[in-house]
Protein backbone atom coordinates (compact mmCIF):
# COMPACT_ATOMS: atom_id res chain seq x y z
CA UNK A 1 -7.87 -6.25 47.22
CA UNK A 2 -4.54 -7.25 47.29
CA UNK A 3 -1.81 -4.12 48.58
CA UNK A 4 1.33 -4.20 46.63
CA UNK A 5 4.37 -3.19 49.25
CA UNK A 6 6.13 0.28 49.52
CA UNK A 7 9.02 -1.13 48.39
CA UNK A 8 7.49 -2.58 45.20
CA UNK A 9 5.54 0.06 44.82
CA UNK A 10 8.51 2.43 44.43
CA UNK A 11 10.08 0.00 41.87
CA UNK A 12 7.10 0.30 39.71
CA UNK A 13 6.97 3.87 39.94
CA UNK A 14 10.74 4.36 38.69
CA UNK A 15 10.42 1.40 35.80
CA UNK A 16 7.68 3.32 34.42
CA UNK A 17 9.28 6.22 34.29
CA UNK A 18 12.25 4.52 32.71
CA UNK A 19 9.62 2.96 30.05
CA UNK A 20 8.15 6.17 29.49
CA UNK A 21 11.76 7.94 28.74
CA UNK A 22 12.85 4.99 26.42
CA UNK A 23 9.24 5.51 24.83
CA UNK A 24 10.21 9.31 23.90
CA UNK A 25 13.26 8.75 22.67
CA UNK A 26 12.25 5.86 20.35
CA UNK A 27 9.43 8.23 19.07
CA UNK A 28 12.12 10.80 18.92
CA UNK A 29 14.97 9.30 16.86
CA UNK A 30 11.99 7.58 14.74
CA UNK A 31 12.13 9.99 12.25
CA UNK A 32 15.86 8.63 11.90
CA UNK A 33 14.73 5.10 10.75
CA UNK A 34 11.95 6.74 8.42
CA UNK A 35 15.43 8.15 6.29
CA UNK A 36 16.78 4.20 6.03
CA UNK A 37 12.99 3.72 5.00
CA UNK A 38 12.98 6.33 2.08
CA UNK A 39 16.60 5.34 1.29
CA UNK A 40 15.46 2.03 0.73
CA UNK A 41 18.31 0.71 3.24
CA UNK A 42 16.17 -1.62 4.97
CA UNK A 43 19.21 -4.28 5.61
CA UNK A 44 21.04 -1.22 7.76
CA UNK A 45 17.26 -0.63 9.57
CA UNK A 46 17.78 -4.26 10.32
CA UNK A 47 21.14 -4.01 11.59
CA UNK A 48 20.06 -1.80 13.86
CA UNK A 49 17.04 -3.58 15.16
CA UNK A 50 19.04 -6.50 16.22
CA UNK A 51 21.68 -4.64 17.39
CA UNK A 52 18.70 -3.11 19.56
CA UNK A 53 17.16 -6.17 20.38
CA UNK A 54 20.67 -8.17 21.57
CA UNK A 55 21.31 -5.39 23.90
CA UNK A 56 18.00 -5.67 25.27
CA UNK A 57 18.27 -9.77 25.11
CA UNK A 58 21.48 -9.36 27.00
CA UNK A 59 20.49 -7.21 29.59
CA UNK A 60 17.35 -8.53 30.99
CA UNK A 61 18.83 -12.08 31.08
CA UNK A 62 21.81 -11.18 32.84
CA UNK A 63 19.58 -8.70 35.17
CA UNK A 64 17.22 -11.93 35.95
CA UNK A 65 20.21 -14.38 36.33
CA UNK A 66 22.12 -11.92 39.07
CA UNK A 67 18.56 -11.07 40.79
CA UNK A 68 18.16 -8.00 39.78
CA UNK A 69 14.22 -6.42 39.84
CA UNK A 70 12.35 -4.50 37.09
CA UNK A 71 14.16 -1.58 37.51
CA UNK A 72 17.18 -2.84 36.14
CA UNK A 73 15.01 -4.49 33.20
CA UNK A 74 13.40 -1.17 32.71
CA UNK A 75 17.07 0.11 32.27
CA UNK A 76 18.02 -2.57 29.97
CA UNK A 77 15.55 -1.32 27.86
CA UNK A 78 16.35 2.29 28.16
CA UNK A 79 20.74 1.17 27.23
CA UNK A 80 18.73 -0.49 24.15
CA UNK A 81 16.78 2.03 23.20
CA UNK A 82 19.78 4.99 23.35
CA UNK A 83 22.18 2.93 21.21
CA UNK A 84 19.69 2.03 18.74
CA UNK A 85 18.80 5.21 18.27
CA UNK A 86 23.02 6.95 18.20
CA UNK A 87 22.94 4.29 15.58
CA UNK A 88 20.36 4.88 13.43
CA UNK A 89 21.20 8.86 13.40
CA UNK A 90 25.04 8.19 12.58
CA UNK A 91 23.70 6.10 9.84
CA UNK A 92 21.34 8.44 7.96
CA UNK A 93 23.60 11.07 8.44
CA UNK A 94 26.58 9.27 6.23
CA UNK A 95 23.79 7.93 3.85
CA UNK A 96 22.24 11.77 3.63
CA UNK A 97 25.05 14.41 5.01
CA UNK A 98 22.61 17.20 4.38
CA UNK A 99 20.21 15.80 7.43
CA UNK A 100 20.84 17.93 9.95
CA UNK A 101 18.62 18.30 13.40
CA UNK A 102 17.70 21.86 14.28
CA UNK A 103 16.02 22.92 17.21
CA UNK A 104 13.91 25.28 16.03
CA UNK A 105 10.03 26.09 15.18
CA UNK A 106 8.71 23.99 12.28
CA UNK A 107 7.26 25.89 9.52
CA UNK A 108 3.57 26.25 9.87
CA UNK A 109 2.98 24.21 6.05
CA UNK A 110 5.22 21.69 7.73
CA UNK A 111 2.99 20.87 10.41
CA UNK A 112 0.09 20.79 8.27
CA UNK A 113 1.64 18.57 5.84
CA UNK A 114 2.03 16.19 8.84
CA UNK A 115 -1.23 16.79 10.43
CA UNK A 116 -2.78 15.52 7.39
CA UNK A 117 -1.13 12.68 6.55
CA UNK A 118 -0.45 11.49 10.12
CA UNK A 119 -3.78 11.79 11.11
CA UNK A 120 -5.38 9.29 8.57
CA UNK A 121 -2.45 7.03 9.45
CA UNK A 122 -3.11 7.33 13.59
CA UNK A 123 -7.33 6.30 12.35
CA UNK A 124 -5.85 3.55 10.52
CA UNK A 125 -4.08 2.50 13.85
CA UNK A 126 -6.43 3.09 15.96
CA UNK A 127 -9.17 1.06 13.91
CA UNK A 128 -6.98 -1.78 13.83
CA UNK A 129 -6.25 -2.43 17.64
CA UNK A 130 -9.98 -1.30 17.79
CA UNK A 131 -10.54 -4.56 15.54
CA UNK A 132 -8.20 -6.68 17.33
CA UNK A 133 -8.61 -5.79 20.99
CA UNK A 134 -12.73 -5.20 20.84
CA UNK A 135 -13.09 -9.00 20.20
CA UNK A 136 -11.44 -10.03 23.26
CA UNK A 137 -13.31 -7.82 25.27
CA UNK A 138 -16.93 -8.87 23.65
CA UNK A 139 -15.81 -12.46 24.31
CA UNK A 140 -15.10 -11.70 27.88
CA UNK A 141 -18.42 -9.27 28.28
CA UNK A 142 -20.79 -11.84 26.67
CA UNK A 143 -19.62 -15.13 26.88
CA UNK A 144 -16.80 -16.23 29.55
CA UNK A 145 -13.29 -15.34 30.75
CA UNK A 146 -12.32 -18.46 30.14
CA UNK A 147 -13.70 -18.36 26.57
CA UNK A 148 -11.07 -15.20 26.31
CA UNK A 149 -8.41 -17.88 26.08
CA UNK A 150 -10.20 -19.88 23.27
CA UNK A 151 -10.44 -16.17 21.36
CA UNK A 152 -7.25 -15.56 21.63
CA UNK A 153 -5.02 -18.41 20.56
CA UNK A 154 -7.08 -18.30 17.11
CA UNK A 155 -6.66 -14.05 17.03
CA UNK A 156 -3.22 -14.00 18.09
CA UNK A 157 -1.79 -16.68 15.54
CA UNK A 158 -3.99 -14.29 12.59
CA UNK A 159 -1.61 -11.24 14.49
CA UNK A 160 1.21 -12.74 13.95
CA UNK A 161 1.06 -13.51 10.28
CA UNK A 162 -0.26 -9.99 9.67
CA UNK A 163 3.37 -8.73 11.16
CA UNK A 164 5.13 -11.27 8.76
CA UNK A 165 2.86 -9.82 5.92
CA UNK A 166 2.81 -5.96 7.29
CA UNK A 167 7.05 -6.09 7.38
CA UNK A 168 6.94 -6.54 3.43
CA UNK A 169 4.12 -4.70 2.31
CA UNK A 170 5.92 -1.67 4.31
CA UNK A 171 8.85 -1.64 1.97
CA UNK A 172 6.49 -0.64 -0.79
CA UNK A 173 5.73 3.20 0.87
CA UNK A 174 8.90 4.88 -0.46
CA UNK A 175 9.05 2.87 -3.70
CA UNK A 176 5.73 4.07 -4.58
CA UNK A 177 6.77 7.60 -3.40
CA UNK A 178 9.54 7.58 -5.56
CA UNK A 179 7.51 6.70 -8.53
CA UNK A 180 4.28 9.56 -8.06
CA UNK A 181 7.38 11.82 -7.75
CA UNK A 182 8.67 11.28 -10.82
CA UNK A 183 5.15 10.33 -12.53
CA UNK A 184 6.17 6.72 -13.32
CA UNK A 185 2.46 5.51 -13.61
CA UNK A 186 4.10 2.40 -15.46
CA UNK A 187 6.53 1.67 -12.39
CA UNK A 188 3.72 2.31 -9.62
CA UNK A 189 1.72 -0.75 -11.85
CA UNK A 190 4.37 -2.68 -12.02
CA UNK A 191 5.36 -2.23 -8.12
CA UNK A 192 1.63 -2.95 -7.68
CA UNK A 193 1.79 -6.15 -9.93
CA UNK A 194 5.08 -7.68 -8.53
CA UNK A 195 4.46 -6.58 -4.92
CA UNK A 196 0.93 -7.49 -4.75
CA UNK A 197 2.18 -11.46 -6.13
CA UNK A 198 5.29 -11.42 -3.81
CA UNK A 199 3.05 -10.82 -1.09
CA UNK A 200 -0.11 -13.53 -1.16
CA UNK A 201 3.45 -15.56 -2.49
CA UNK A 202 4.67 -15.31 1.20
CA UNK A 203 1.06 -15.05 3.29
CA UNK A 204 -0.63 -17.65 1.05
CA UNK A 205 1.00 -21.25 2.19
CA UNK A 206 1.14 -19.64 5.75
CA UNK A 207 -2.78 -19.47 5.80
CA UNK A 208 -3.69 -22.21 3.93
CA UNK A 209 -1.27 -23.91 6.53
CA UNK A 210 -3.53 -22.33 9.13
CA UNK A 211 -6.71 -23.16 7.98
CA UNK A 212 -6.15 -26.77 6.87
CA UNK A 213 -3.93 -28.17 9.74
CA UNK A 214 -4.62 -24.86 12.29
CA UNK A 215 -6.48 -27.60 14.71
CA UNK A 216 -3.49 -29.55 14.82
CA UNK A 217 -1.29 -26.77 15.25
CA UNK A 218 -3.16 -25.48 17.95
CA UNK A 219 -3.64 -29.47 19.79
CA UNK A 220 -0.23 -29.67 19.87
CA UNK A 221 1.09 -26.32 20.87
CA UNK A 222 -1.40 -25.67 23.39
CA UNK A 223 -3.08 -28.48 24.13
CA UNK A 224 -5.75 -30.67 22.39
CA UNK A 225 -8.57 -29.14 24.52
CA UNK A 226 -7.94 -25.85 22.87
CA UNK A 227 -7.83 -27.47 18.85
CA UNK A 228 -11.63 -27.43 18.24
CA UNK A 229 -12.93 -24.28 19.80
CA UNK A 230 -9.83 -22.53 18.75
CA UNK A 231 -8.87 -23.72 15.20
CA UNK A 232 -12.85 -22.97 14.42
CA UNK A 233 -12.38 -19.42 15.53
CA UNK A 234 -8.41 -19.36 13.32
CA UNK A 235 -10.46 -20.75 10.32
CA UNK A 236 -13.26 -17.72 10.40
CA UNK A 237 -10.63 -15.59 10.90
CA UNK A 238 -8.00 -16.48 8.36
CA UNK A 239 -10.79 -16.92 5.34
CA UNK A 240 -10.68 -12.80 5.54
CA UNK A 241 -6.65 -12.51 5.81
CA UNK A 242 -6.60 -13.88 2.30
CA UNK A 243 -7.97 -10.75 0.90
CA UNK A 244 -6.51 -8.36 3.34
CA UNK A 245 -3.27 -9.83 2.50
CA UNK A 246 -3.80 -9.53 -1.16
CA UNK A 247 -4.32 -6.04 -0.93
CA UNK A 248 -1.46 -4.63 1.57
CA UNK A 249 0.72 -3.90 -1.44
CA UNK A 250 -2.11 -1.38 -2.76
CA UNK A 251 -2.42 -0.12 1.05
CA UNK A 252 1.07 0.82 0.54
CA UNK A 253 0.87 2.64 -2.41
CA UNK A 254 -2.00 4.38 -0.85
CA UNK A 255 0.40 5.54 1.86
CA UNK A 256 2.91 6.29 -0.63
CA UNK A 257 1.32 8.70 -2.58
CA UNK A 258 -1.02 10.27 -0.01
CA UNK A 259 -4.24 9.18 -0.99
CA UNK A 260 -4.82 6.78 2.68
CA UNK A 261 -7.96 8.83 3.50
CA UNK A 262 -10.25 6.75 2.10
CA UNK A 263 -8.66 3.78 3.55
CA UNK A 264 -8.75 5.24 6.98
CA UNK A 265 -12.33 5.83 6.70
CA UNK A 266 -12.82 2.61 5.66
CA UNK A 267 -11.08 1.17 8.42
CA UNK A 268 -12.53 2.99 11.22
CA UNK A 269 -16.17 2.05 9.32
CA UNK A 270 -14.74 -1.88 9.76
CA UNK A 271 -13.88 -1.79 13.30
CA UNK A 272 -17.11 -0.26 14.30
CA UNK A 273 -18.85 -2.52 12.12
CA UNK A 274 -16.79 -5.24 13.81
CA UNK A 275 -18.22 -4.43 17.32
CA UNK A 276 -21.26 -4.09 16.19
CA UNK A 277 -21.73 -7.00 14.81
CA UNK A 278 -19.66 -8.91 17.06
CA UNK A 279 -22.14 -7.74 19.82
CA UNK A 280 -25.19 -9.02 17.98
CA UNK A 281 -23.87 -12.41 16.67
CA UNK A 282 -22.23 -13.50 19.98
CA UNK A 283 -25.31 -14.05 21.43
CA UNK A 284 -26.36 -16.70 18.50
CA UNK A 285 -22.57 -18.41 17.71
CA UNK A 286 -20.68 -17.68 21.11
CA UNK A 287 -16.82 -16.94 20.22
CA UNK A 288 -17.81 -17.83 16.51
CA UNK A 289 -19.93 -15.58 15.78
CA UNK A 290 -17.41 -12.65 17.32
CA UNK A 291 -15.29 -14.15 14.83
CA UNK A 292 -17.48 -13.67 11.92
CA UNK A 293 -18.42 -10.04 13.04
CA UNK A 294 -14.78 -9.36 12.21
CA UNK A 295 -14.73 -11.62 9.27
CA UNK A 296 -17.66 -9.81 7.34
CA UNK A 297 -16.60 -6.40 7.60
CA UNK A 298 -13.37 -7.43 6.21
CA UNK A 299 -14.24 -8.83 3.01
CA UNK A 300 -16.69 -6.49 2.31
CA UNK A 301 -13.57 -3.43 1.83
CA UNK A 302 -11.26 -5.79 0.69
CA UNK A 303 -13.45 -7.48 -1.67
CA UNK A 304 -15.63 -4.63 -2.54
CA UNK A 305 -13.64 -1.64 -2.13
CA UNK A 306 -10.13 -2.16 -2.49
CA UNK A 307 -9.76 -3.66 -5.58
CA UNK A 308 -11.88 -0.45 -7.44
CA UNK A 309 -9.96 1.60 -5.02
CA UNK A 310 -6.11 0.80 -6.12
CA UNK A 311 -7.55 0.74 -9.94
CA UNK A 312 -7.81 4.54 -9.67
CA UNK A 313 -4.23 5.09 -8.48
CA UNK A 314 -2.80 2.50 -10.68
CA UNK A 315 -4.63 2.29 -14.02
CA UNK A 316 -5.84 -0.98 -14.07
CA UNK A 317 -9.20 -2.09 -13.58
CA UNK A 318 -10.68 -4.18 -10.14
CA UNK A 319 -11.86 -6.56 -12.80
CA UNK A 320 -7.71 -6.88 -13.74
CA UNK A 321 -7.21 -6.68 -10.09
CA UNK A 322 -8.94 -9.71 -9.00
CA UNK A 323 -8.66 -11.99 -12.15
CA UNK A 324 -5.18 -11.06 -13.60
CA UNK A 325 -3.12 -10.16 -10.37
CA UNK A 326 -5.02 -12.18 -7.09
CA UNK A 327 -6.26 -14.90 -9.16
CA UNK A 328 -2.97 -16.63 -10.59
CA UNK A 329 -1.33 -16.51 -7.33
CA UNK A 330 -4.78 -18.06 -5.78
CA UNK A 331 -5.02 -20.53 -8.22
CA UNK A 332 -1.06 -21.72 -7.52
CA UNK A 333 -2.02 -22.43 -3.70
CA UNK A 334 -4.78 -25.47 -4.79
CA UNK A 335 -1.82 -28.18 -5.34
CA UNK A 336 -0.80 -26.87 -1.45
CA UNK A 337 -4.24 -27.35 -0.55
CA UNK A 338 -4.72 -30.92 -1.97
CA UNK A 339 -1.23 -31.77 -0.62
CA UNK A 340 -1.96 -30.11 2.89
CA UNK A 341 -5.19 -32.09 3.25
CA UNK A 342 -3.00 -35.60 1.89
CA UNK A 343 -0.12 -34.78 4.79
CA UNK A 344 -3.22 -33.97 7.35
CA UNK A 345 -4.11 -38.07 7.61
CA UNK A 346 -0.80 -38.87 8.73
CA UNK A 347 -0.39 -38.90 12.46
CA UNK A 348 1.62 -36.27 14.43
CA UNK A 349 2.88 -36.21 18.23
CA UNK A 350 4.69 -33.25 17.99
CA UNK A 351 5.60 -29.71 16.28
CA UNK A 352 8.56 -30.95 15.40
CA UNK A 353 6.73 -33.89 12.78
CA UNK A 354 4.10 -30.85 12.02
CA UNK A 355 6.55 -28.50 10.60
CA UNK A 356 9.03 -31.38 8.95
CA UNK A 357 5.56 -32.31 7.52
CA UNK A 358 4.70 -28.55 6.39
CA UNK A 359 8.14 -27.91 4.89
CA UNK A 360 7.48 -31.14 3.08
CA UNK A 361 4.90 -29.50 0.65
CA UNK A 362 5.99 -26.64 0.29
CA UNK A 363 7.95 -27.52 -2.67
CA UNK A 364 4.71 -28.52 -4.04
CA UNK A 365 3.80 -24.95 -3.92
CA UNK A 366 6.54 -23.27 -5.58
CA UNK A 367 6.57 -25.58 -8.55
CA UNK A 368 2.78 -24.73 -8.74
CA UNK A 369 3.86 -21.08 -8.79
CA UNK A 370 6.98 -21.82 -11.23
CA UNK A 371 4.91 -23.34 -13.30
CA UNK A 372 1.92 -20.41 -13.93
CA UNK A 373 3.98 -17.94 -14.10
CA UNK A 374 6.64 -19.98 -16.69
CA UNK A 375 7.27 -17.67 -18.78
CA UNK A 376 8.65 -15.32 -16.43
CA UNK A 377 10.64 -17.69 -14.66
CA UNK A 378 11.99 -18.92 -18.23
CA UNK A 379 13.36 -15.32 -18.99
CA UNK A 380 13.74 -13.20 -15.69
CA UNK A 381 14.98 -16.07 -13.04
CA UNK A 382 17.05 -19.17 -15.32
CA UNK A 383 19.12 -16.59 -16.78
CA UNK A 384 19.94 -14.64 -13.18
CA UNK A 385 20.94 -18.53 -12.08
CA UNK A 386 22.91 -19.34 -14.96
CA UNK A 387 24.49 -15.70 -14.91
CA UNK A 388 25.34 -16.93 -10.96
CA UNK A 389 26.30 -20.03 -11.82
CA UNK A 390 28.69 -19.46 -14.05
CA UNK A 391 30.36 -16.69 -12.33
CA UNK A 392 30.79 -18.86 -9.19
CA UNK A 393 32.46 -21.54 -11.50
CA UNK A 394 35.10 -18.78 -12.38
């Protein structure tokens, strides 16, 4: 066992402490960024966050560069952290004056309010790192350490395109609020419509970037021993993302007008579903068949009961769902396909070539959506350019 020095030991003790006080005040002043949220004021919630994250950036590099040890990193964060947070309450107070922060006993209906809806929210959470961690550790139980690695380049690039994905689909909590307040039924469907095609808009060329030319990705950014084992696992794991992606617009709504129970049950039903299975197929497939115990569970709610699910809150039917909102956008990514496949033959040496070469189609993609949705485009978006246009020329 290897003994850590008094010294260092001490260091540790005081940088966690540090962490955990930066930790309570960002849960603290949270409930300051949830009023940008409601407000809709999501550019000053950015503001903030790189305000936030520039202080941090700042800090730690100039604590590394001058030798300076966790402690002062652990600071760095905590500097971050306060600002941020003075920030964010100045702001929602001049955006709502009445806001005001009393220290006093919540009301009891208060709590319960929160208690209900936080509590489906915290068994989403928790069923989601349950879905995301659990794999790692199955891999490591039941097959290698070293397959870990393989895992995890393939679960961490499907992570990181849920974040891109889970930053827009959160915008759609208050909107769809704001609607069930003012029983808009025809606003929440059209919020459903617009965000549900903005979204598989954005995720869609990312993951059929993923799946087709993931192997190369991977070869090149960490090394071509990884590409196989990896981009296998990336491709199991990405052929589920296209539905779960498709419906985190209806997640939101769910959120937005209270009705996320059902989803929460669903989710904690996934991720022990997900172990489950994971434990039983890893001992057929290895690391793919952990990957396609998370893959099955997935499509089953978002195939099966998501689409019947959101055609309760919204008024349209899953049948609608699938073939009148999913299906058009689908149907727009083939071209990207065909032309992802066509750029695949060419050789690349770098990520540099890769992502030249990705950018390359990606035109082909957006004239494929232009084009299905023409109608649209002909009256909503040429007369916003011309109207731009034209004002720019005077």
């Amino acid at each position: 066992m290897v003994q850590s020095s008094p010294a260092l030991a001490s260091d540790a003790r005081k940088a966690i402490l540090l962490i955990g006080l930066t930790t309570v005040i960002g849960m603290t002043f949270g409930v300051a960024s949830a009023v940008l949220s409601a407000l809709n004021r999501y550019d000053l919630q950015n503001y903030v966050g790189l305000t936030q994250t520039a202080i941090r950036v700042l800090g730690v590099v100039y604590a590394l560069r001058t030798g300076h040890g966790i402690i002062s990193i652990a600071f760095c964060e905590l500097i971050a952290i306060i600002v941020s947070s003075a920030l964010l309450l100045f702001t929602a107070h001049r955006l709502y004056p009445e806001l005001r922060v009393k220290l006093q006993k919540p009301k009891k209906e208060t709590l319960r309010k929160l208690w209900v809806y936080s509590s489906y929210a915290f068994l989403t959470t928790i069923a989601v790192q349950l879905v995301y961690q659990a794999d790692n550790l199955v891999v490591g139980a039941f097959v290698s350490a070293t397959a870990v690695t393989y895992y995890a380049i393939g679960n961490s690039l499907c992570r990181y395109a849920s974040q891109i994905v889970g930053s827009i689909g959160g915008s759609f909590v208050p909107a769809a609020s704001t609607y069930e307040a003012a029983g808009d039924t025809a606003g929440l469907l059209a919020l459903f419509r617009n965000g549900t095609r903005a979204t598989i808009m954005v995720s869609l060329p990312i993951l059929i970037t993923l799946v087709v030319r993931g192997r190369t990705f991977i070869g090149l950014w960490m090394g071509p021993q990884y590409a196989q084992s990896s981009g296998t696992v990336l491709i199991i794991l990405c052929t589920a993302l296209f539905f779960s992606f498709a419906n985190r617009t209806a997640a939101s709504i769910a959120y937005g007008v209270e009705k996320h129970k059902a989803s929460a049950l669903w989710a904690i039903s996934e991720g022990v579903t997900n172990l489950v299975l994971s434990v039983v197929l890893v001992r057929w497939y290895g690391i793919y068949g952990v990957a396609l115990g998370t893959m099955i569970p997935s499509l089953i709610v978002h195939v099966v009961f998501w689409p019947r699910y959101i055609s309760k809150l919204v008024g349209l039917s899953a049948f609608e769902v699938i073939w009148n909102v999913w299906a058009p956008m689908f149907l727009a990514g083939v071209p990207f396909v065909i032309a992802s496949y066509a750029m695949a033959a060419f050789p690349v040496h770098n990520l540099t070539i890769f992502f030249i070469q990705v950018l390359a189609t990606l035109p082909i993609y957006f004239l494929a959506v232009a084009f299905i949705f023409r109608g649209y485009v002909r009256q909503q978006v040429v007369p916003r350019i011309r109207s731009v246009l034209f004002t720019s020329a005077h």
